[in-house]
PDB file of N, CA and C in Angstrom:
ATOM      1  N   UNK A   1     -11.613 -11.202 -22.681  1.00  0.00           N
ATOM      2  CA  UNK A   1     -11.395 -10.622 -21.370  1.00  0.00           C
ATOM      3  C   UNK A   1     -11.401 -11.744 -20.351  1.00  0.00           C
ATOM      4  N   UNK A   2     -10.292 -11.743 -19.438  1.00  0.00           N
ATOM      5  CA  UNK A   2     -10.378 -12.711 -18.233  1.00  0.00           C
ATOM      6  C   UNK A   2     -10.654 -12.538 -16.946  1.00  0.00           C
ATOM      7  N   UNK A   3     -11.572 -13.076 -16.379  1.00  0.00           N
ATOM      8  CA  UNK A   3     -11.565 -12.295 -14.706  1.00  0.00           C
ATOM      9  C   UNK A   3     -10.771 -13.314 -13.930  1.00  0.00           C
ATOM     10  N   UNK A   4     -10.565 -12.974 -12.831  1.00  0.00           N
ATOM     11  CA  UNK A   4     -10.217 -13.886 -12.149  1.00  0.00           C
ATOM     12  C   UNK A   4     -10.448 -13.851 -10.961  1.00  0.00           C
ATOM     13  N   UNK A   5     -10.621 -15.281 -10.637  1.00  0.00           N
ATOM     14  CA  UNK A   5     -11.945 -15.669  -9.677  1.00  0.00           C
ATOM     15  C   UNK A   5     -11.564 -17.029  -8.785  1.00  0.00           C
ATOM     16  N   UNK A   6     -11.669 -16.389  -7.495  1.00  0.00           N
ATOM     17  CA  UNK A   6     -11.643 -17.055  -6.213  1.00  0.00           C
ATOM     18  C   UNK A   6     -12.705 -17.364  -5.552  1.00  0.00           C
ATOM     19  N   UNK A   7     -13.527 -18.463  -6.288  1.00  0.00           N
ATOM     20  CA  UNK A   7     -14.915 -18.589  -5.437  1.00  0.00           C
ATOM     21  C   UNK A   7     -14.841 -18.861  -3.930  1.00  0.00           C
ATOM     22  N   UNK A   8     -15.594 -18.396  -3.015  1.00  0.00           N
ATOM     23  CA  UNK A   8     -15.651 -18.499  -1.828  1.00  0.00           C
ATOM     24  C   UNK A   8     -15.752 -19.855  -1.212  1.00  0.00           C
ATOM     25  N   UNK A   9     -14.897 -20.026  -0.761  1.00  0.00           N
ATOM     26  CA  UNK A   9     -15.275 -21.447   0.175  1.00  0.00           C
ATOM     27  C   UNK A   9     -13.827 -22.166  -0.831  1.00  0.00           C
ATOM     28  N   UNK A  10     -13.448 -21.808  -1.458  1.00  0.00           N
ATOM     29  CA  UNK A  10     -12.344 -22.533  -2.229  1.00  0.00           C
ATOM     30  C   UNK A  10     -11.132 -22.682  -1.152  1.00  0.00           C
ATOM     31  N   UNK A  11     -10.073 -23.915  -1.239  1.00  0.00           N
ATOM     32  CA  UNK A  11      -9.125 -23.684  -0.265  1.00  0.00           C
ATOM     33  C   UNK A  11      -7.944 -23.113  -0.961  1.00  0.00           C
ATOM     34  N   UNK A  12      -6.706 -22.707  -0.537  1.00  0.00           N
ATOM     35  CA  UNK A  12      -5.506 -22.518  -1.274  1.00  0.00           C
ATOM     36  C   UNK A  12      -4.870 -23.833  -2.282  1.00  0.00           C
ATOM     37  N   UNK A  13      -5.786 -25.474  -1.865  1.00  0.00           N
ATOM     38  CA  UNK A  13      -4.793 -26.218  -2.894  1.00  0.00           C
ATOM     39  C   UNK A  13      -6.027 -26.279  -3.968  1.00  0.00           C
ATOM     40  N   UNK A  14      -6.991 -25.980  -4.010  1.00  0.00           N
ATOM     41  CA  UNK A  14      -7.555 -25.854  -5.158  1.00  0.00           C
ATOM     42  C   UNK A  14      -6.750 -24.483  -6.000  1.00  0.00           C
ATOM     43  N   UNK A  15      -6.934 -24.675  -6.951  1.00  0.00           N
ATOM     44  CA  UNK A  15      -6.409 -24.210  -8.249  1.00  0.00           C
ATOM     45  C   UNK A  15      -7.085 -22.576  -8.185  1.00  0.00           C
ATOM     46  N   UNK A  16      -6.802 -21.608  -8.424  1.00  0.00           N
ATOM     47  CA  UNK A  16      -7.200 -20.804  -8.648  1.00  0.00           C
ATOM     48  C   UNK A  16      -8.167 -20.347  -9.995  1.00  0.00           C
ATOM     49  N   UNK A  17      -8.788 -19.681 -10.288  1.00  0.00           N
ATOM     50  CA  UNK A  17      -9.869 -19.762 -12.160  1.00  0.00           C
ATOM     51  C   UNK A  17      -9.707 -18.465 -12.620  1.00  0.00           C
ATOM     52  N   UNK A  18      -9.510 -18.477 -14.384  1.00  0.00           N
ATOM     53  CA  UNK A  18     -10.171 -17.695 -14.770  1.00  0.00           C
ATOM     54  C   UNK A  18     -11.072 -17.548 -15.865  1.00  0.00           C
ATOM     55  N   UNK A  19     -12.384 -16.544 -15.620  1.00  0.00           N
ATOM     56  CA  UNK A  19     -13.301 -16.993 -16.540  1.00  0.00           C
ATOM     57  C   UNK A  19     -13.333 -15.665 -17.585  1.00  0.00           C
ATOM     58  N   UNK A  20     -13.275 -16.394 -19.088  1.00  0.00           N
ATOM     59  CA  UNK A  20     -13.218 -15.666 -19.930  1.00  0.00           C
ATOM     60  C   UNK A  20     -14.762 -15.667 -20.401  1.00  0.00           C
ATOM     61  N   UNK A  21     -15.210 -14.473 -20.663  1.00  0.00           N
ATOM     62  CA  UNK A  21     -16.441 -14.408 -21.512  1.00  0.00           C
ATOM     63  C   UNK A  21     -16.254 -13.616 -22.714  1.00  0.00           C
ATOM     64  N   UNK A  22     -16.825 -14.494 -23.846  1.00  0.00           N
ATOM     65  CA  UNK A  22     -16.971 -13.517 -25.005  1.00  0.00           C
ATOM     66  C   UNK A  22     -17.943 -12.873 -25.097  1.00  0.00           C
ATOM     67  N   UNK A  23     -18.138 -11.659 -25.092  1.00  0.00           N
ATOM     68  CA  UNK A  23     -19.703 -10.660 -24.958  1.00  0.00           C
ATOM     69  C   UNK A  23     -20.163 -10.373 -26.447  1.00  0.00           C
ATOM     70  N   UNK A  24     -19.926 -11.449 -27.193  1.00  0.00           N
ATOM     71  CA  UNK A  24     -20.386 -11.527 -28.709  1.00  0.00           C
ATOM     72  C   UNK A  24     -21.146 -12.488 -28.582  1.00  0.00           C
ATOM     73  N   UNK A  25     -21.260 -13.583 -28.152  1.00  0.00           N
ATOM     74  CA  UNK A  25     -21.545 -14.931 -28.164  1.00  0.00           C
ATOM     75  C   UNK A  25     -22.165 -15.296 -26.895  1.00  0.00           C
ATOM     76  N   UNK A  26     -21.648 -14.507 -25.540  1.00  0.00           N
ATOM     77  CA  UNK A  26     -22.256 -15.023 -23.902  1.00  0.00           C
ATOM     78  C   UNK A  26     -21.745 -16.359 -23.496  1.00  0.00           C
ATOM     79  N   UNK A  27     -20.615 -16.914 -24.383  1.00  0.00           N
ATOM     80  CA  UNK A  27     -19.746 -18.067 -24.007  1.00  0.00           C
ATOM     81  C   UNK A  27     -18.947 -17.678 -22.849  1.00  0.00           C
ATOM     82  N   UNK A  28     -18.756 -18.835 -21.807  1.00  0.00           N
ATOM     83  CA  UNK A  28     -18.456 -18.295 -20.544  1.00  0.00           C
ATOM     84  C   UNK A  28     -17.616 -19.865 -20.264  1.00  0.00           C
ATOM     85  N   UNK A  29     -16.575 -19.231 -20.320  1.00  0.00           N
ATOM     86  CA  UNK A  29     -15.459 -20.273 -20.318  1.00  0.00           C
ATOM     87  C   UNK A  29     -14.267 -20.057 -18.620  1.00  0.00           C
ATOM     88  N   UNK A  30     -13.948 -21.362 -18.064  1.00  0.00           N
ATOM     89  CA  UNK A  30     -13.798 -21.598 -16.674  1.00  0.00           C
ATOM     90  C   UNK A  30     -12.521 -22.554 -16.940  1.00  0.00           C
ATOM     91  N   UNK A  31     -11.130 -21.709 -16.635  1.00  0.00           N
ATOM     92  CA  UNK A  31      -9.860 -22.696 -16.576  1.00  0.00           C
ATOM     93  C   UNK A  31      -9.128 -22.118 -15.557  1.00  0.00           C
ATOM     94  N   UNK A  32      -8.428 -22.887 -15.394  1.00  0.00           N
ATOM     95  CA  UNK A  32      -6.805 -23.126 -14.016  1.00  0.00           C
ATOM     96  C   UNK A  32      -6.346 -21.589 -14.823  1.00  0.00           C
ATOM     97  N   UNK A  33      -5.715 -20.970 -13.743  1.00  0.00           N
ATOM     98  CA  UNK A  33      -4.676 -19.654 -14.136  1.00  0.00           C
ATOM     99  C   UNK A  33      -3.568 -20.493 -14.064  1.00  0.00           C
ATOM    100  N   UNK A  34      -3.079 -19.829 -15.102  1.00  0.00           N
ATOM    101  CA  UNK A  34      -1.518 -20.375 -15.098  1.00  0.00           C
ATOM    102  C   UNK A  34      -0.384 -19.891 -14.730  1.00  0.00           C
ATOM    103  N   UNK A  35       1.037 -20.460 -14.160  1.00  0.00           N
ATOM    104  CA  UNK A  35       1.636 -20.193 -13.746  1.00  0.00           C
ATOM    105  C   UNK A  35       2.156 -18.631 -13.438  1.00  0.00           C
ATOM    106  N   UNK A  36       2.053 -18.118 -15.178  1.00  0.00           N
ATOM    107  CA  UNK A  36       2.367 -16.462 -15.404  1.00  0.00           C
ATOM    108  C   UNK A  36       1.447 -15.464 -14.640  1.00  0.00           C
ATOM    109  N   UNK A  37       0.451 -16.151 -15.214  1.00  0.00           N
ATOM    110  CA  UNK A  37      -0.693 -15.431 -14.280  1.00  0.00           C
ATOM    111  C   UNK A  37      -0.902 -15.296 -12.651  1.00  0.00           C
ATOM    112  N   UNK A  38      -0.562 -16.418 -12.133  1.00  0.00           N
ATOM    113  CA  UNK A  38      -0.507 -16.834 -10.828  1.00  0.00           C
ATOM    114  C   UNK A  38       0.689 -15.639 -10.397  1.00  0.00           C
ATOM    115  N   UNK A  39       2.045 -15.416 -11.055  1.00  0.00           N
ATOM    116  CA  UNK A  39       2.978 -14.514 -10.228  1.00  0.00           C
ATOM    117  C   UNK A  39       2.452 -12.821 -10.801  1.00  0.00           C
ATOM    118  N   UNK A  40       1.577 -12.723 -11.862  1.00  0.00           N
ATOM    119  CA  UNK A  40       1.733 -11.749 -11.722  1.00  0.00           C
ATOM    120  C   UNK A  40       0.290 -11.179 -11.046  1.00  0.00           C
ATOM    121  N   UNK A  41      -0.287 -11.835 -10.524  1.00  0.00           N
ATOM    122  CA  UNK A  41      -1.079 -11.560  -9.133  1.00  0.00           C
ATOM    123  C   UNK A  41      -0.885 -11.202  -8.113  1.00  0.00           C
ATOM    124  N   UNK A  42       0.057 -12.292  -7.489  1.00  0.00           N
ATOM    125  CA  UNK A  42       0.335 -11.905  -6.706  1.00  0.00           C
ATOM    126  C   UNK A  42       1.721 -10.806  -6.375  1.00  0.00           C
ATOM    127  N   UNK A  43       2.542 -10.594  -7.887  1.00  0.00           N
ATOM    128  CA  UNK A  43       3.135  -9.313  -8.013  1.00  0.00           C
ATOM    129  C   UNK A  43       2.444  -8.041  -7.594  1.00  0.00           C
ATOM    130  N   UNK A  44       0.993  -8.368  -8.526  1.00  0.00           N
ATOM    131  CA  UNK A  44       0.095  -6.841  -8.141  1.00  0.00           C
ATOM    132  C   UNK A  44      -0.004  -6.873  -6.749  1.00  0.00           C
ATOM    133  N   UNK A  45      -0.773  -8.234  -6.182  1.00  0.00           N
ATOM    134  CA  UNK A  45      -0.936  -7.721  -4.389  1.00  0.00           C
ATOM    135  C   UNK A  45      -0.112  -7.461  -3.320  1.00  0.00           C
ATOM    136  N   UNK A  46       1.262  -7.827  -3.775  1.00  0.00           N
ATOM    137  CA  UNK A  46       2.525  -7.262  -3.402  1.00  0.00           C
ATOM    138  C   UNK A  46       2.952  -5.559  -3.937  1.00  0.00           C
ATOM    139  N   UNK A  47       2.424  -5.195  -4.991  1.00  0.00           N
ATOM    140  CA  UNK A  47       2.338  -3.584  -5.233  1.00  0.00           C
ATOM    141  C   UNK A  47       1.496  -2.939  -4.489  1.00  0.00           C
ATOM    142  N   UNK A  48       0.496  -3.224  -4.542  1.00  0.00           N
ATOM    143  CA  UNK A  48      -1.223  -3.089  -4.150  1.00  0.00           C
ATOM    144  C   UNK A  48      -0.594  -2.816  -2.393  1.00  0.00           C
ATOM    145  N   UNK A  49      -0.347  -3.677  -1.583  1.00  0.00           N
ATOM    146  CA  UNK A  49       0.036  -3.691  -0.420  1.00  0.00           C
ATOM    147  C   UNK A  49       1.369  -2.828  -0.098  1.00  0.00           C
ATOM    148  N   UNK A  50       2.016  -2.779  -0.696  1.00  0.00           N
ATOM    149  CA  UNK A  50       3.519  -1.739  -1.105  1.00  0.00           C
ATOM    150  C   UNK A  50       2.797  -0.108  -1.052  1.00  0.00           C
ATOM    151  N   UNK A  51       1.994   0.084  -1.760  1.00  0.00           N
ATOM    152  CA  UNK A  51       1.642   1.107  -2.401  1.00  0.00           C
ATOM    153  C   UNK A  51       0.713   1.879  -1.027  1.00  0.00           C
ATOM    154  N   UNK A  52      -0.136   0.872  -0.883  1.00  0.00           N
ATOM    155  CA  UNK A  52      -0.885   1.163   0.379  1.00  0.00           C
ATOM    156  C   UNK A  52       0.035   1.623   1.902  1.00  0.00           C
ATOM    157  N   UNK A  53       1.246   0.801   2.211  1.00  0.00           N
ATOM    158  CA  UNK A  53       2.250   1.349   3.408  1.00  0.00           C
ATOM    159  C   UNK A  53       2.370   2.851   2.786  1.00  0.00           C
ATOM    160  N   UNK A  54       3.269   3.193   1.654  1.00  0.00           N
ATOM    161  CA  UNK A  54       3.328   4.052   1.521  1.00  0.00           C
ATOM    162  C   UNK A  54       2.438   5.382   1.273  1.00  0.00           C
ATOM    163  N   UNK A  55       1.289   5.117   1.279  1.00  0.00           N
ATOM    164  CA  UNK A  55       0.041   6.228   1.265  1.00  0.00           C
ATOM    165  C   UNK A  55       0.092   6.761   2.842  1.00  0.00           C
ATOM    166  N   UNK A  56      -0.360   5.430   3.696  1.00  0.00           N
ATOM    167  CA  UNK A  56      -0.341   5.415   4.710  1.00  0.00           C
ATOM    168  C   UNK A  56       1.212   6.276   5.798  1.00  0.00           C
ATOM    169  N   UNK A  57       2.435   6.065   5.171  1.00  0.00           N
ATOM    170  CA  UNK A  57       3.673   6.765   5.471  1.00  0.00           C
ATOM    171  C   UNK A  57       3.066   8.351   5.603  1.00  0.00           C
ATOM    172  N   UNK A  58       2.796   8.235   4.096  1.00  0.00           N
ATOM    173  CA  UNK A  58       3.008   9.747   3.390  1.00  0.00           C
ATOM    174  C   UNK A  58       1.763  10.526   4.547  1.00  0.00           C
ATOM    175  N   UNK A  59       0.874   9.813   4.491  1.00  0.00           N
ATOM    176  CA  UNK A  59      -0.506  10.504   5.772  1.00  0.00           C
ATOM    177  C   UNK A  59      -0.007  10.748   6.811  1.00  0.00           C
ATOM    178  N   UNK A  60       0.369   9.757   7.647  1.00  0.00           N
ATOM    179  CA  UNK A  60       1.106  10.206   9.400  1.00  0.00           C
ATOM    180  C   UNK A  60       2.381  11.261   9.070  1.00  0.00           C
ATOM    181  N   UNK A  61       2.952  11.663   8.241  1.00  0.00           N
ATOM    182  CA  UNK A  61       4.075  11.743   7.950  1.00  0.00           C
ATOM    183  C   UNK A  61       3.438  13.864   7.797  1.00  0.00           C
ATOM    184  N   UNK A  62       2.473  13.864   6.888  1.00  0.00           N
ATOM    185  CA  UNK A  62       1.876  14.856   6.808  1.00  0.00           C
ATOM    186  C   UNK A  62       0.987  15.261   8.188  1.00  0.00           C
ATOM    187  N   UNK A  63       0.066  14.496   8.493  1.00  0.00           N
ATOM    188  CA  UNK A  63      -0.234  14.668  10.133  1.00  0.00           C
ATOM    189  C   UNK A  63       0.644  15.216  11.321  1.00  0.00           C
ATOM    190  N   UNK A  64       1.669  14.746  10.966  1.00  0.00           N
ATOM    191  CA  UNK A  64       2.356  14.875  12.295  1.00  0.00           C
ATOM    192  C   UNK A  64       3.577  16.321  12.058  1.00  0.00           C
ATOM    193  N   UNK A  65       3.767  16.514  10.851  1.00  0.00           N
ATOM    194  CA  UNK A  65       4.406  17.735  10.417  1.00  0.00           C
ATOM    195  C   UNK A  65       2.732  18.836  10.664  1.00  0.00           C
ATOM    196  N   UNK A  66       2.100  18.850  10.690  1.00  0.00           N
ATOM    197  CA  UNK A  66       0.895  19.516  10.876  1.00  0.00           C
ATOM    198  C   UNK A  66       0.694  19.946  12.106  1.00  0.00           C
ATOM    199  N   UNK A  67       1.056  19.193  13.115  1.00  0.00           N
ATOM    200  CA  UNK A  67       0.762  19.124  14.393  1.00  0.00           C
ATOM    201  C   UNK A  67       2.117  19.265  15.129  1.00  0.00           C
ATOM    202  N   UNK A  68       3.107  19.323  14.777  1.00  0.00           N
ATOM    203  CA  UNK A  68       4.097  19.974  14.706  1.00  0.00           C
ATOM    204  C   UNK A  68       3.795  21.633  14.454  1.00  0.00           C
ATOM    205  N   UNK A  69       3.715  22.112  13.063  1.00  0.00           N
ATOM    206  CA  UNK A  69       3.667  23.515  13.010  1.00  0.00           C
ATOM    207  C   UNK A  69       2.879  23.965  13.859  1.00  0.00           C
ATOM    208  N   UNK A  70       1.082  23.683  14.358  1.00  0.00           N
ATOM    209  CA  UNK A  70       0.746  24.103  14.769  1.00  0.00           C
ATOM    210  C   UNK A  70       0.953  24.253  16.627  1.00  0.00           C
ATOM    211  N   UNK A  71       1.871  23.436  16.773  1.00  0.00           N
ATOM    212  CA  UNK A  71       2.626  23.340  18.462  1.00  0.00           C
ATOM    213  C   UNK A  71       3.473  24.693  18.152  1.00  0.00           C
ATOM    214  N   UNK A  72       4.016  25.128  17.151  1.00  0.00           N
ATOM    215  CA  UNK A  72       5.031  25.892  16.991  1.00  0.00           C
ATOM    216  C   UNK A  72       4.575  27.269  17.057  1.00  0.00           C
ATOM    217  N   UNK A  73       3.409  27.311  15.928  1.00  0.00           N
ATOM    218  CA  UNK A  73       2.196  28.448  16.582  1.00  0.00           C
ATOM    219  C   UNK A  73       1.998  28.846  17.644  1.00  0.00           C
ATOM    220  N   UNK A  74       1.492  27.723  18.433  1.00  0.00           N
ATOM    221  CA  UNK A  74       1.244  27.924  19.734  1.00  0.00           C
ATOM    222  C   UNK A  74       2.101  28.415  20.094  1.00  0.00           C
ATOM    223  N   UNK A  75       3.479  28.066  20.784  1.00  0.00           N
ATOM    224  CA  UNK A  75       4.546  28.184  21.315  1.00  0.00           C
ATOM    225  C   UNK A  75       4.827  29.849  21.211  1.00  0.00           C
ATOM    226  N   UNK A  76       4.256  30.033  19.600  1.00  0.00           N
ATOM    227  CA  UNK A  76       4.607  31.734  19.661  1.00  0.00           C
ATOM    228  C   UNK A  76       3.574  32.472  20.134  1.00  0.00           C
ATOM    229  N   UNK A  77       2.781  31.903  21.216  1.00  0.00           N
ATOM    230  CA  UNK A  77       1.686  33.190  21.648  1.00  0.00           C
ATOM    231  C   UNK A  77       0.312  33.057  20.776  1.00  0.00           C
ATOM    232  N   UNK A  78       0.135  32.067  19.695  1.00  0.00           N
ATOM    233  CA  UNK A  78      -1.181  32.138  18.669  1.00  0.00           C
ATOM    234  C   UNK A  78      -1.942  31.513  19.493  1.00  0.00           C
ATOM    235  N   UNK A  79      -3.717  31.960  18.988  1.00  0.00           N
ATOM    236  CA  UNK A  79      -4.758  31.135  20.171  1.00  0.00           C
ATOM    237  C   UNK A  79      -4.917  29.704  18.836  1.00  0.00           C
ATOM    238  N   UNK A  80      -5.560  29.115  19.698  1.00  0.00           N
ATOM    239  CA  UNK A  80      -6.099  28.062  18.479  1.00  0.00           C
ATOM    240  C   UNK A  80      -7.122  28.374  17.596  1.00  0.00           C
ATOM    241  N   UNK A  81      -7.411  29.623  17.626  1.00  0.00           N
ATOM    242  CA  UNK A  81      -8.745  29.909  16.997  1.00  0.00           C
ATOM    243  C   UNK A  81      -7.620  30.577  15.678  1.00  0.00           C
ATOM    244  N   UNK A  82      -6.922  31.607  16.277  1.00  0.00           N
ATOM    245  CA  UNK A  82      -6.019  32.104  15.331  1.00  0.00           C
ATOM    246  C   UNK A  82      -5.415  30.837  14.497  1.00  0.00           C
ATOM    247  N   UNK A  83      -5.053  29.629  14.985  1.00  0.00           N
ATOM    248  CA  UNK A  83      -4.007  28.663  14.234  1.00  0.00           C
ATOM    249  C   UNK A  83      -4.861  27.777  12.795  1.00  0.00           C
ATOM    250  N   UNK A  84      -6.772  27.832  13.868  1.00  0.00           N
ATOM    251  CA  UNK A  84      -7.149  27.506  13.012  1.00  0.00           C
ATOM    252  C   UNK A  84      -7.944  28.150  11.701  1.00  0.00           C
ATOM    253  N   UNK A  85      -7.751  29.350  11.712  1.00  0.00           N
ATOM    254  CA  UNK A  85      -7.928  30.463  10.718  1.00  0.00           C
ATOM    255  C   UNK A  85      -6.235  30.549  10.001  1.00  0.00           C
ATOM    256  N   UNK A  86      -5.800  30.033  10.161  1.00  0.00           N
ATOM    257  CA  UNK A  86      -4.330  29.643   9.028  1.00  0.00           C
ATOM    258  C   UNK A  86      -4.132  29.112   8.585  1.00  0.00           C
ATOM    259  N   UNK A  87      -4.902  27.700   8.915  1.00  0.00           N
ATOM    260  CA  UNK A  87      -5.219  26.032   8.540  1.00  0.00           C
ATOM    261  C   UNK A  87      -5.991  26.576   7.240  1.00  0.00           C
ATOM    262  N   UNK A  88      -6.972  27.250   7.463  1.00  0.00           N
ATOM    263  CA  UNK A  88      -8.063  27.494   6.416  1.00  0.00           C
ATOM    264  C   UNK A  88      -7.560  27.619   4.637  1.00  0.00           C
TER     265      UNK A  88
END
């Protein structure tokens, strides 16, 4: 298993690590990520961040269709007490 690990205080031209431990043995081994590894990191934090706009879309997107219908409620004469006994 590999973690990978950005100790704090590290700069961007230091090398990035990852440490493999065998949990048979408690050998705890510390090397450079390599190139493959390096893109598909930052592939994930490019998904990871992708994924997150779109949560975030999909929320305001639902919010505001919400607040919409319930203007529309209104509009027809409903109290807010009524709009919010429909919400329920």
């Amino acid at each position: 298993m590999a973690l990978f690990n950005l100790k704090k205080g590290t700069t961007m031209t230091e090398a990035p690590t990852a440490v493999e431990v065998n949990c048979e043995t408690g050998e705890v081994t510390t090397r450079p990520l390599t190139a493959e590894e390096i893109a598909a990191n930052e592939a994930a934090a490019a998904q990871t961040a992708a994924n997150r706009a779109a949560a975030e879309a999909e929320a305001a997107a639902v919010a505001a269709a919400k607040e919409s219908a319930q203007a529309k409620l209104a509009a027809l004469g409903l109290s807010a007490d009524e709009i919010a006994a429909l919400s329920k």
